[in-house]
PDB file of N, CA and C in Angstrom:
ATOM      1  N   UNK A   1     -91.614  39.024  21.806  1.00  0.00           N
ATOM      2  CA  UNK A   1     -90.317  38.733  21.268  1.00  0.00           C
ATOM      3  C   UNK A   1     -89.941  37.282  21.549  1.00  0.00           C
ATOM      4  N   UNK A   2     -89.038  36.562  21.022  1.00  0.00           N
ATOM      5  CA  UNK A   2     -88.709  35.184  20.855  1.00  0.00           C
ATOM      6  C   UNK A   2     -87.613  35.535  22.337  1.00  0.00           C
ATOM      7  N   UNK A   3     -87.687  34.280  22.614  1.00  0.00           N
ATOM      8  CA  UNK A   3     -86.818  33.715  23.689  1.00  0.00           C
ATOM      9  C   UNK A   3     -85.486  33.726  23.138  1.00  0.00           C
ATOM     10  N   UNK A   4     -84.271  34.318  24.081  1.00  0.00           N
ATOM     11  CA  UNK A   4     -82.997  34.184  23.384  1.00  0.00           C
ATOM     12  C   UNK A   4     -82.368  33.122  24.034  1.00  0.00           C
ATOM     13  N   UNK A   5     -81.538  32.090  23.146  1.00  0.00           N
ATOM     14  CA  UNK A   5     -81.046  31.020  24.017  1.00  0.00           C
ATOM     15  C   UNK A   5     -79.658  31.202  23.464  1.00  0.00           C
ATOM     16  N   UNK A   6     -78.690  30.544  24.498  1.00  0.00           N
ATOM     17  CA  UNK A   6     -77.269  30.299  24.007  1.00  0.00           C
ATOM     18  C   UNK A   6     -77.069  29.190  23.354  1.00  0.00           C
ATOM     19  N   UNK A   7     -76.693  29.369  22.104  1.00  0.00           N
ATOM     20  CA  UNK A   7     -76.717  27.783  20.913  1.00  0.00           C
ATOM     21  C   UNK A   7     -75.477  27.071  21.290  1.00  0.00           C
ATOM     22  N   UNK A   8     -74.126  27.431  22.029  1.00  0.00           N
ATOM     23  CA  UNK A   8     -73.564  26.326  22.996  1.00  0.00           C
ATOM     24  C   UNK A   8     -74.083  25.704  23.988  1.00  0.00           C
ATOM     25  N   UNK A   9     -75.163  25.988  24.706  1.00  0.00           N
ATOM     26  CA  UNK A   9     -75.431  25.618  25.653  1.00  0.00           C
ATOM     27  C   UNK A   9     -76.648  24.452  25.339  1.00  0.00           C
ATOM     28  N   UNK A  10     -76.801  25.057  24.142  1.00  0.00           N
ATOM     29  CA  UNK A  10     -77.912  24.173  23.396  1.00  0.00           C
ATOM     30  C   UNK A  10     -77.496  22.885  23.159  1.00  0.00           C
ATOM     31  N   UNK A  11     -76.327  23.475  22.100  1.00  0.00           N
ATOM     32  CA  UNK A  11     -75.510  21.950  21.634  1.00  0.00           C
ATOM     33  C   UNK A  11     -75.217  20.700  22.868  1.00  0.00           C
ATOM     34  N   UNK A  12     -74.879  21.403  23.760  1.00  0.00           N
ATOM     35  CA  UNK A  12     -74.155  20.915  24.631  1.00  0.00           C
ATOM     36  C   UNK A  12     -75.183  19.588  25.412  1.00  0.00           C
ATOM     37  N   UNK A  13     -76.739  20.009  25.620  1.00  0.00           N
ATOM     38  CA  UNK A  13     -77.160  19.412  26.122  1.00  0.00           C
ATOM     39  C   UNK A  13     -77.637  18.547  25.531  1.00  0.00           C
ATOM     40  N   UNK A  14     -78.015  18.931  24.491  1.00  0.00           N
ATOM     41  CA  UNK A  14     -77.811  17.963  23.494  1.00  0.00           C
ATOM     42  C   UNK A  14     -77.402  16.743  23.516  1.00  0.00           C
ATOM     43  N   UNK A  15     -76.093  17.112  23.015  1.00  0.00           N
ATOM     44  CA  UNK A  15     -74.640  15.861  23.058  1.00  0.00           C
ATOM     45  C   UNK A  15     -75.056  15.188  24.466  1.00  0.00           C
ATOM     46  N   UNK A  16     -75.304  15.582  25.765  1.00  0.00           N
ATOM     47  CA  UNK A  16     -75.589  14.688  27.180  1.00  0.00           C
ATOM     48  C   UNK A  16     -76.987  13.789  26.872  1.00  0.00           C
ATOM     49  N   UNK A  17     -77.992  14.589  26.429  1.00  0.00           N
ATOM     50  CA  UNK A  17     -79.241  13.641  26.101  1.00  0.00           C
ATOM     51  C   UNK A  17     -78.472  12.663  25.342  1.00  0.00           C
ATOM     52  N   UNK A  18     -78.091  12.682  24.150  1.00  0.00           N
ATOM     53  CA  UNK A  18     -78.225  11.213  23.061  1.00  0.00           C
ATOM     54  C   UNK A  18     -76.913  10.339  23.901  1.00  0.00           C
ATOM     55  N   UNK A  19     -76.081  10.373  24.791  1.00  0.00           N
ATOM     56  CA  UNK A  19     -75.011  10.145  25.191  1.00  0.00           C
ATOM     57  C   UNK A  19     -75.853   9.022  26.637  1.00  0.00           C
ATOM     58  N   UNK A  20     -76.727  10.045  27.373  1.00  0.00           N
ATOM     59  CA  UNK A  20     -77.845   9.396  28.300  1.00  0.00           C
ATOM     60  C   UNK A  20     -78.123   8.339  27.821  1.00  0.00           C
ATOM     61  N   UNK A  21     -79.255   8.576  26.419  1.00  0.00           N
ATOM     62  CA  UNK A  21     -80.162   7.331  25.853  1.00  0.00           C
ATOM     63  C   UNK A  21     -79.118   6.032  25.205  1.00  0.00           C
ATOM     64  N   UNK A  22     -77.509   6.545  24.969  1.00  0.00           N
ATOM     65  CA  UNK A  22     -76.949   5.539  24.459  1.00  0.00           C
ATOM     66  C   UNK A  22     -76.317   4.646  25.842  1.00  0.00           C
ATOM     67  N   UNK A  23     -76.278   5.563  27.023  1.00  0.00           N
ATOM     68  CA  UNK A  23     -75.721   4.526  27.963  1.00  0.00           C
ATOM     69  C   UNK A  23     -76.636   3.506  28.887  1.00  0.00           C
ATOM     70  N   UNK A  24     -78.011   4.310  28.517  1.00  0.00           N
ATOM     71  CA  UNK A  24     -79.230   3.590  29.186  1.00  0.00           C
ATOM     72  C   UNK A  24     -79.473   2.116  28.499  1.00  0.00           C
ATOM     73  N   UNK A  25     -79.185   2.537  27.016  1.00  0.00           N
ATOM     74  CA  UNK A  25     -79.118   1.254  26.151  1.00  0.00           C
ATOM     75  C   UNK A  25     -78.303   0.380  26.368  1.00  0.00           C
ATOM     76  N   UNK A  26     -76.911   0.762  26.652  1.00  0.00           N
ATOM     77  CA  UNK A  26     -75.666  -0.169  26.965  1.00  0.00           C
ATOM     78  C   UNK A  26     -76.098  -0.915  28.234  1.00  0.00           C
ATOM     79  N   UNK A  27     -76.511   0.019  29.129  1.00  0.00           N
ATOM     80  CA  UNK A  27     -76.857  -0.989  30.569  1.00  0.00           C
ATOM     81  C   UNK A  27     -77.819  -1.927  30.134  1.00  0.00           C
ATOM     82  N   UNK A  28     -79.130  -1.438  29.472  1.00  0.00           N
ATOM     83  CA  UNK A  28     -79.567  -2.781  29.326  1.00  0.00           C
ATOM     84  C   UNK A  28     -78.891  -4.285  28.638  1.00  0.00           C
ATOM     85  N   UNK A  29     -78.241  -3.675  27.698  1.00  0.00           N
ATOM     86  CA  UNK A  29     -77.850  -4.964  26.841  1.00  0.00           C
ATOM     87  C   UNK A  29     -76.552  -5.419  27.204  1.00  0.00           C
ATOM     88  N   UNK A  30     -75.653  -4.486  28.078  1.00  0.00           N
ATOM     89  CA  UNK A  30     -74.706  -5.471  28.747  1.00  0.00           C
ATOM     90  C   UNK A  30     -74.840  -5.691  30.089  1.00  0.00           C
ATOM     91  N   UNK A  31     -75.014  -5.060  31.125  1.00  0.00           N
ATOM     92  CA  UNK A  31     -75.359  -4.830  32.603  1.00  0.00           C
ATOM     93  C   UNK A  31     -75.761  -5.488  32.860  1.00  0.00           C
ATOM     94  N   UNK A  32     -75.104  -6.621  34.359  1.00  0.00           N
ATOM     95  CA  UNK A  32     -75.196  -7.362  35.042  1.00  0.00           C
ATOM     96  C   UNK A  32     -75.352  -7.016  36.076  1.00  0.00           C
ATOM     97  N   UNK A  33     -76.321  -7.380  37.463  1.00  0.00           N
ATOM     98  CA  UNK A  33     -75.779  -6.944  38.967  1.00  0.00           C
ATOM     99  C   UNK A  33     -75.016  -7.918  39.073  1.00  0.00           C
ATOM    100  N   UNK A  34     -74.232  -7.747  40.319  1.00  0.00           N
ATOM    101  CA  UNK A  34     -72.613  -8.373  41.161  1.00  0.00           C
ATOM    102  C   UNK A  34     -73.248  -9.922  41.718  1.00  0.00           C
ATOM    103  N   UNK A  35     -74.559  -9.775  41.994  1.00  0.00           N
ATOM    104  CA  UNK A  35     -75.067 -11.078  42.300  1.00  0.00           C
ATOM    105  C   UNK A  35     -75.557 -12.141  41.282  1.00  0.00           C
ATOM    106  N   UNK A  36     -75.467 -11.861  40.091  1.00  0.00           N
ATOM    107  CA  UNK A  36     -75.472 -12.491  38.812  1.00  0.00           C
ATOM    108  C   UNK A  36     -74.545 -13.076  39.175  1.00  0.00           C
ATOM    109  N   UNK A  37     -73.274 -12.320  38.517  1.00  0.00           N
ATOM    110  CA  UNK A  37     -72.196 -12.394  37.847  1.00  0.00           C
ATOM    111  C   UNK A  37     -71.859 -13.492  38.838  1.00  0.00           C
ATOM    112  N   UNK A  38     -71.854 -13.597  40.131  1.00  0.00           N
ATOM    113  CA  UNK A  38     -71.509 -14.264  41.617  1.00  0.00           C
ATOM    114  C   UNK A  38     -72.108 -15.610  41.379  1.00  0.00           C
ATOM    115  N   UNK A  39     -72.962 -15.536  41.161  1.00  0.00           N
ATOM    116  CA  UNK A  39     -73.512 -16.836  40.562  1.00  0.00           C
ATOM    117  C   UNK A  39     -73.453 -18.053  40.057  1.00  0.00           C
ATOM    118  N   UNK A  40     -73.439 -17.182  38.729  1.00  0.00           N
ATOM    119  CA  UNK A  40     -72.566 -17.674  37.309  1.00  0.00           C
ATOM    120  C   UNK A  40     -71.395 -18.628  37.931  1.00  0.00           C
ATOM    121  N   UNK A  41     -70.465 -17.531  38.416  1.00  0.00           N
ATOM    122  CA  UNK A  41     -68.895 -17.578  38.645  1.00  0.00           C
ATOM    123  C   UNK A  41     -68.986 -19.288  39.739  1.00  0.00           C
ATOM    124  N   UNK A  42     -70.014 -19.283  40.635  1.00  0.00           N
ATOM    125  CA  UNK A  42     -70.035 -20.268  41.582  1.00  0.00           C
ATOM    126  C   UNK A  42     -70.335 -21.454  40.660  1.00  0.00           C
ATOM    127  N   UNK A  43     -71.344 -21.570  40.068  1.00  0.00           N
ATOM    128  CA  UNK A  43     -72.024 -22.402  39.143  1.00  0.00           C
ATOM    129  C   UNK A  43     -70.677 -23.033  38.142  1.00  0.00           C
ATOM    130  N   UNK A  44     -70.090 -22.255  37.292  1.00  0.00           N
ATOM    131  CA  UNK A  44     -69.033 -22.373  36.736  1.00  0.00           C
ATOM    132  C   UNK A  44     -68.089 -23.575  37.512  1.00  0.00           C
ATOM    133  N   UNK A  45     -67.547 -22.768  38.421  1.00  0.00           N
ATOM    134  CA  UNK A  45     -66.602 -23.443  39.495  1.00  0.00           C
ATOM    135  C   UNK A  45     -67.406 -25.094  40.013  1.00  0.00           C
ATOM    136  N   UNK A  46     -68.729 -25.215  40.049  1.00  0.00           N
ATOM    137  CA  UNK A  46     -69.150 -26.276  40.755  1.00  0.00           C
ATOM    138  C   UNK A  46     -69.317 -27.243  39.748  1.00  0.00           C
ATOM    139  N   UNK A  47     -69.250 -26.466  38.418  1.00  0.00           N
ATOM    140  CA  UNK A  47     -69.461 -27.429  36.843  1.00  0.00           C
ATOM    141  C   UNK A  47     -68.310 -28.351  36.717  1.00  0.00           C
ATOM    142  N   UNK A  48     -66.874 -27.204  36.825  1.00  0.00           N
ATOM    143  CA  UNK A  48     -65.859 -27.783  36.829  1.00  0.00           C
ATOM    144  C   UNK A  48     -65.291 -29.125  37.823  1.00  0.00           C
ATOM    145  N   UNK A  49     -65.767 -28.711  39.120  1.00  0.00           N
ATOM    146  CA  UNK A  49     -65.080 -29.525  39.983  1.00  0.00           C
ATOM    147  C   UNK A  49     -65.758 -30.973  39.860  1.00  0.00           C
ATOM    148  N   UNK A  50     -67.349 -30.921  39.350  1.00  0.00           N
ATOM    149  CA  UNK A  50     -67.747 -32.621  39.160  1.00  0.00           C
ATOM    150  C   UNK A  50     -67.335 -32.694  37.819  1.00  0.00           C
ATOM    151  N   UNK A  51     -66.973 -32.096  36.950  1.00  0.00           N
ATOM    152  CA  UNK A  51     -66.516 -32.865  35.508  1.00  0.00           C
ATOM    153  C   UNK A  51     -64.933 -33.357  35.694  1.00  0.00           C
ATOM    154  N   UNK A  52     -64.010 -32.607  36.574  1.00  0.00           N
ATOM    155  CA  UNK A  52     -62.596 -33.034  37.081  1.00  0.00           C
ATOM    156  C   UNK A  52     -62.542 -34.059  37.965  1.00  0.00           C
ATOM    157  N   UNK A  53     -64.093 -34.692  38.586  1.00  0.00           N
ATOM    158  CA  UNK A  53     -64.192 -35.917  39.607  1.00  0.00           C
ATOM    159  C   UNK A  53     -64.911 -37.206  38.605  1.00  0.00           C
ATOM    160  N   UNK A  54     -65.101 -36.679  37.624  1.00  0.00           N
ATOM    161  CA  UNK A  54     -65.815 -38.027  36.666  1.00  0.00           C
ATOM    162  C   UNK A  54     -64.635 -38.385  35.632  1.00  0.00           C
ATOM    163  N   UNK A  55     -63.536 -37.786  35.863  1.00  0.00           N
ATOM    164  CA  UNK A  55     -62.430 -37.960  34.577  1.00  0.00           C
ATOM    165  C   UNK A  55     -61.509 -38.876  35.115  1.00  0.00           C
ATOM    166  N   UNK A  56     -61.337 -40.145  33.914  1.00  0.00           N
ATOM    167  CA  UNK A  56     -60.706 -41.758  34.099  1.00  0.00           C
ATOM    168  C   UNK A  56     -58.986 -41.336  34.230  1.00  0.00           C
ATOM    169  N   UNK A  57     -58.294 -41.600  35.529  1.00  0.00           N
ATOM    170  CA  UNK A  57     -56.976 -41.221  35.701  1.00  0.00           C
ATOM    171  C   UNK A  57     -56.910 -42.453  35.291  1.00  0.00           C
ATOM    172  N   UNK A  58     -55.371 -42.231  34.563  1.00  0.00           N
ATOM    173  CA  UNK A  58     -54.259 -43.095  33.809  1.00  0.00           C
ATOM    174  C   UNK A  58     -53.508 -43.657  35.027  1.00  0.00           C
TER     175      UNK A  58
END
């Protein structure tokens, strides 16, 4: 005899798989670690402070 399954329970896992593979995708293409981002943010800040020390005061 065939296996009886519950077709909510079916659906359900379903909907979590493609929901998985879409957030696995999101992390790759947006997801940063904190030590990136830390980085960046320093780099940024150190861009600014020599372009605000090379600028001709009036």
């Amino acid at each position: 005899m065939s296996e009886i399954i519950n077709l909510r329970k079916a659906r359900k896992t379903k909907v979590r798989a493609t929901k998985q593979i879409k957030a696995e995708q999101n992390r790759i293409k947006f997801g940063r670690n904190k030590a990136s981002r830390k980085k960046d943010a320093l780099l940024k800040s150190l861009n600014e402070k020599q372009l605000d020390a090379h600028k001709i005061k009036d």
